[in-house]
Protein backbone atom coordinates (compact mmCIF):
# COMPACT_ATOMS: atom_id res chain seq x y z
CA UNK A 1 91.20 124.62 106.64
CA UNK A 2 89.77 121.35 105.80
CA UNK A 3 89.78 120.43 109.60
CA UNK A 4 87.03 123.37 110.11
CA UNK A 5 84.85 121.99 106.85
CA UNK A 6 82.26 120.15 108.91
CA UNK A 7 80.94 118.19 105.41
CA UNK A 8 84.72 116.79 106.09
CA UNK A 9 84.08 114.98 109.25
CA UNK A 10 87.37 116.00 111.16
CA UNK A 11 86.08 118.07 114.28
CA UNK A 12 83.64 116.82 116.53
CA UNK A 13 82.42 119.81 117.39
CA UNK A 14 80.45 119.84 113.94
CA UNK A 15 77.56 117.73 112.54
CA UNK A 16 79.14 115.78 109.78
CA UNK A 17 79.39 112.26 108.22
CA UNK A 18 82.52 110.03 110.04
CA UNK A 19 85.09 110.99 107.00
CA UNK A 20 88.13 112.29 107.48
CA UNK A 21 90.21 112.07 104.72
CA UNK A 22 92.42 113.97 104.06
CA UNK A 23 91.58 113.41 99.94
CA UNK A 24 87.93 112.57 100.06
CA UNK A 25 88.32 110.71 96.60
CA UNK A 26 90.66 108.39 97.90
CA UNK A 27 90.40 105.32 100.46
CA UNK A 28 88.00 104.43 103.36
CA UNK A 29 86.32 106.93 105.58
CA UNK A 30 86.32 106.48 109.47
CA UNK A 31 82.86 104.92 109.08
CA UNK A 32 84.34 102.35 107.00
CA UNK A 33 87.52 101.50 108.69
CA UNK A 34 85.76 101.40 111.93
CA UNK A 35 83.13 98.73 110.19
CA UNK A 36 86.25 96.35 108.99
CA UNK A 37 87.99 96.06 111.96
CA UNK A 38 87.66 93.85 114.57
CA UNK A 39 87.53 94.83 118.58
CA UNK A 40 90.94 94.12 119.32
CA UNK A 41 92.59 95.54 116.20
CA UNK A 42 89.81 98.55 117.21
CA UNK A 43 91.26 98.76 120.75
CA UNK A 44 94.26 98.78 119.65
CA UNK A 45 93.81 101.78 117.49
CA UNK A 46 92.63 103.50 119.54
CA UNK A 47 95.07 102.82 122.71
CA UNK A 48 98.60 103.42 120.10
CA UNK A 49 97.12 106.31 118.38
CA UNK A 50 95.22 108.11 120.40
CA UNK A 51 96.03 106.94 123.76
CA UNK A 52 92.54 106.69 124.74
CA UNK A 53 91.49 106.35 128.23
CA UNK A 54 88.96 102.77 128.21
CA UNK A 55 90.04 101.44 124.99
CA UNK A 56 88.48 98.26 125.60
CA UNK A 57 85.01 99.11 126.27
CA UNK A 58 84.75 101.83 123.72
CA UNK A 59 86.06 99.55 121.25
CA UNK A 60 83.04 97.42 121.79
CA UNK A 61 80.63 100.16 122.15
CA UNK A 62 81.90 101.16 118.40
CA UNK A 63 81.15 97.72 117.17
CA UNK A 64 77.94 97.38 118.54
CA UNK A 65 76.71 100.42 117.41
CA UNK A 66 77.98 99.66 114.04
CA UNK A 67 76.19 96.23 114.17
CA UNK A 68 73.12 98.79 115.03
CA UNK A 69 73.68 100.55 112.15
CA UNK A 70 74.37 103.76 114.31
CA UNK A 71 77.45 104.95 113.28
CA UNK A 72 78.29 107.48 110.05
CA UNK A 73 78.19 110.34 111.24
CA UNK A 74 79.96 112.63 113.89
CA UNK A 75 77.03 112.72 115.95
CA UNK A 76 76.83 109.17 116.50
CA UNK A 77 80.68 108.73 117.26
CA UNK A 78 79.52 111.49 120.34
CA UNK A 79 76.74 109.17 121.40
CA UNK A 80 79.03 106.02 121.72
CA UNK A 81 81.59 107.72 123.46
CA UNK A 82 79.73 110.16 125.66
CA UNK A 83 78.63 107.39 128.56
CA UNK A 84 82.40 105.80 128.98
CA UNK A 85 83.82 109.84 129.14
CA UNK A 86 81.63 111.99 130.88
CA UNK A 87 82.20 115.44 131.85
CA UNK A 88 85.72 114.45 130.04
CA UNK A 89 83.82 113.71 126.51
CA UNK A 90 85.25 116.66 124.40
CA UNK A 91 88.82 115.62 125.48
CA UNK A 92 88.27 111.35 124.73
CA UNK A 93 86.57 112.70 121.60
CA UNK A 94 89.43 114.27 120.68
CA UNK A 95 91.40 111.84 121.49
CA UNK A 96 89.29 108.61 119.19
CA UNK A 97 89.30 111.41 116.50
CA UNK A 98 92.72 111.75 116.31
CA UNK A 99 93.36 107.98 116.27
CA UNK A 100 90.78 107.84 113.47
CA UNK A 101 92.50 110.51 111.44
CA UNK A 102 96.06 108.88 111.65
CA UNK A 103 94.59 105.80 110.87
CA UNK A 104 92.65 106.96 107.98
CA UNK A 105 95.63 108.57 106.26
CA UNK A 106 98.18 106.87 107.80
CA UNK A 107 99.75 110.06 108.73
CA UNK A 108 102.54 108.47 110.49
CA UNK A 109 103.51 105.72 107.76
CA UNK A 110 104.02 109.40 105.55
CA UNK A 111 105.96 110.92 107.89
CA UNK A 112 108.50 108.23 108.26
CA UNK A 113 108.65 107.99 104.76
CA UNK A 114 109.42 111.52 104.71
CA UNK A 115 111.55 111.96 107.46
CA UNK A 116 113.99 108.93 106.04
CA UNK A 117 114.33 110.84 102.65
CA UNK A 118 114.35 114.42 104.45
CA UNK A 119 118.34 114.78 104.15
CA UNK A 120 118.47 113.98 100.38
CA UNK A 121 115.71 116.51 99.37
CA UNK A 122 117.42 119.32 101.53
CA UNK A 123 120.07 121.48 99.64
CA UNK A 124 123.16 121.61 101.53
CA UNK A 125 122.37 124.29 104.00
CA UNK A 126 118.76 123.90 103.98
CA UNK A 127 116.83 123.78 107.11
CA UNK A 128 113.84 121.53 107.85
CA UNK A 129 111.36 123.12 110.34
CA UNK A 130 108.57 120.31 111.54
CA UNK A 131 105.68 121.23 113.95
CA UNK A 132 103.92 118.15 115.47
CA UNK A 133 101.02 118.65 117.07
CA UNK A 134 101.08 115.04 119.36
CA UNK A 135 103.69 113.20 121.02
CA UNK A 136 103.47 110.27 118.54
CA UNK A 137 104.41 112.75 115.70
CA UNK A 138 107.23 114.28 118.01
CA UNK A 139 108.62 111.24 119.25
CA UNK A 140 109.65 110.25 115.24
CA UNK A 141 110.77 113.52 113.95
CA UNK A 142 113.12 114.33 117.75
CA UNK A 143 114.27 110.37 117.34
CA UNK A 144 115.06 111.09 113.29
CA UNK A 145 116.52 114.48 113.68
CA UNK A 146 118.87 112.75 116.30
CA UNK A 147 119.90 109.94 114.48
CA UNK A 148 120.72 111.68 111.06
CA UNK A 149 122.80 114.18 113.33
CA UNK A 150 125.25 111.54 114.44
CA UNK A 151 128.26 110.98 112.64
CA UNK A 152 130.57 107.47 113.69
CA UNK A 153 129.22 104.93 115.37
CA UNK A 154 131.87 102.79 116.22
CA UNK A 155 132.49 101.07 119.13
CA UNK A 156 134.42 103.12 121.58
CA UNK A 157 137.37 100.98 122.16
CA UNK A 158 138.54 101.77 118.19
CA UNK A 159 141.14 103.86 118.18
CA UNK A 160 140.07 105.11 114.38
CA UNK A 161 136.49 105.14 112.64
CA UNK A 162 136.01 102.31 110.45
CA UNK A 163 132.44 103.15 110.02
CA UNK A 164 132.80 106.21 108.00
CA UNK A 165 129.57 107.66 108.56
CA UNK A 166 129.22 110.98 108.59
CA UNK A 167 126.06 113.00 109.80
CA UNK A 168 123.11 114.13 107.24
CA UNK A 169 121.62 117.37 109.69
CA UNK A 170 122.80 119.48 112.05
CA UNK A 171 120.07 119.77 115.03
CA UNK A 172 119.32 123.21 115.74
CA UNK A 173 117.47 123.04 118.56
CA UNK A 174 118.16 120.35 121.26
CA UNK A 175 115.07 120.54 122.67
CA UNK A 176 111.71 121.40 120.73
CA UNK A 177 110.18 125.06 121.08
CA UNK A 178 107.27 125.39 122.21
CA UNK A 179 104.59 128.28 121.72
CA UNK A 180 104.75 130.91 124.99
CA UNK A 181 101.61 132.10 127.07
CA UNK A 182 100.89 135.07 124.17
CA UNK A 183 100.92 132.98 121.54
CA UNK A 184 98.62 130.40 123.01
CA UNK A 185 96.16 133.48 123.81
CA UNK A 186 96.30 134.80 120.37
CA UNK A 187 96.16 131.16 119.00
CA UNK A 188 94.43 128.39 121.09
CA UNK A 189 95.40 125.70 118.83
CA UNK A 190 99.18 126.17 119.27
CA UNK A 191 99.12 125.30 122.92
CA UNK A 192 100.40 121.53 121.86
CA UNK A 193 102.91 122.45 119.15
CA UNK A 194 106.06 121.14 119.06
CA UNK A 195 108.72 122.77 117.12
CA UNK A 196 112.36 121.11 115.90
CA UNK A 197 114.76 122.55 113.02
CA UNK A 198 118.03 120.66 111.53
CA UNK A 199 119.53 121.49 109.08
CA UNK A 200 121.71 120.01 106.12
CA UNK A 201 125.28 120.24 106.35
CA UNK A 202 126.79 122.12 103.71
């Protein structure tokens, strides 16, 4: 619900302060990550994580406007990008804000952490269910799920395994599910989900 908690600084639909973290009482806000970084470590960010259209220029747009002392709030992240997007600005907005929220709590540094000790904290028989909401989050989990699901990995020409590995989930769905056209109507937000299950041999 936090996402829809404008004092948060998630949604740029809202007026709000550049935050979005996920604990407010921990570690730097957007404002503050975007006023330690440099352009190209900027650009960067924002071409891996939120494959943003004109990284380049809007990385220097953000650090001019910072050197203005124009950007902390939501409101002045619009006015930066709203000249390099036009009529497309609520989609590149989404876009920078999701780069600054994975960035901000590195999100995908906690879900490979997760994902590497996902086998040992399932029971045997437990299933893992994980929605990702972008293809950056769906790329790990689908490349994760896939590798613990192999078993040897010997070279072909072996007539035996010498490897002895054996696999740590069971995929239970080859390809990820994806919400239908009533769902999406009942539930806008679902239109990008991504669902994958495996499960932990017993």
């Amino acid at each position: 619900m936090q996402l829809d908690a404008p004092e948060r600084g998630f949604a740029h639909r809202f007026a709000g302060p550049l935050d979005m973290r996920m604990d407010p009482t921990q570690g730097e806000s957007a404002a503050a990550l975007i006023a330690r970084l440099e352009v190209n470590d900027l650009r960067r960010l924002l071409a891996e994580l939120g494959e943003v259209r004109r990284p380049g220029p809007l990385a220097r747009r953000l650090v001019a406007a910072r050197a203005a002392g124009r950007l902390s709030s939501m409101a002045d992240l619009r006015a930066v990008v709203e000249p390099l997007a036009g009529r497309e600005v609520n989609a590149e907005l989404s876009r920078v804000c999701q780069a600054l929220r994975i960035a901000v709590n590195d999100e995908l540094g906690a879900l490979d952490a997760l994902l590497r000790a996902l086998p040992d904290l399932l029971a045997p028989g437990g299933v893992a269910v994980a929605i990702s909401y972008h293809s950056l989050e769906d790329r790990r989990v689908k490349r994760s799920f896939r590798a613990e699901s192999r078993g040897c990995v010997c070279p072909p020409e072996l007539p035996v395994c010498a490897c002895g590995r054996q696999a740590r989930l069971e995929l239970l769905t080859p390809r990820a599910l994806r919400p239908g056209a009533a769902e999406i109507a009942a539930n806008p937000r679902a239109r990008s989900a991504r669902l994958r299950a495996a499960r932990r041999p017993t």
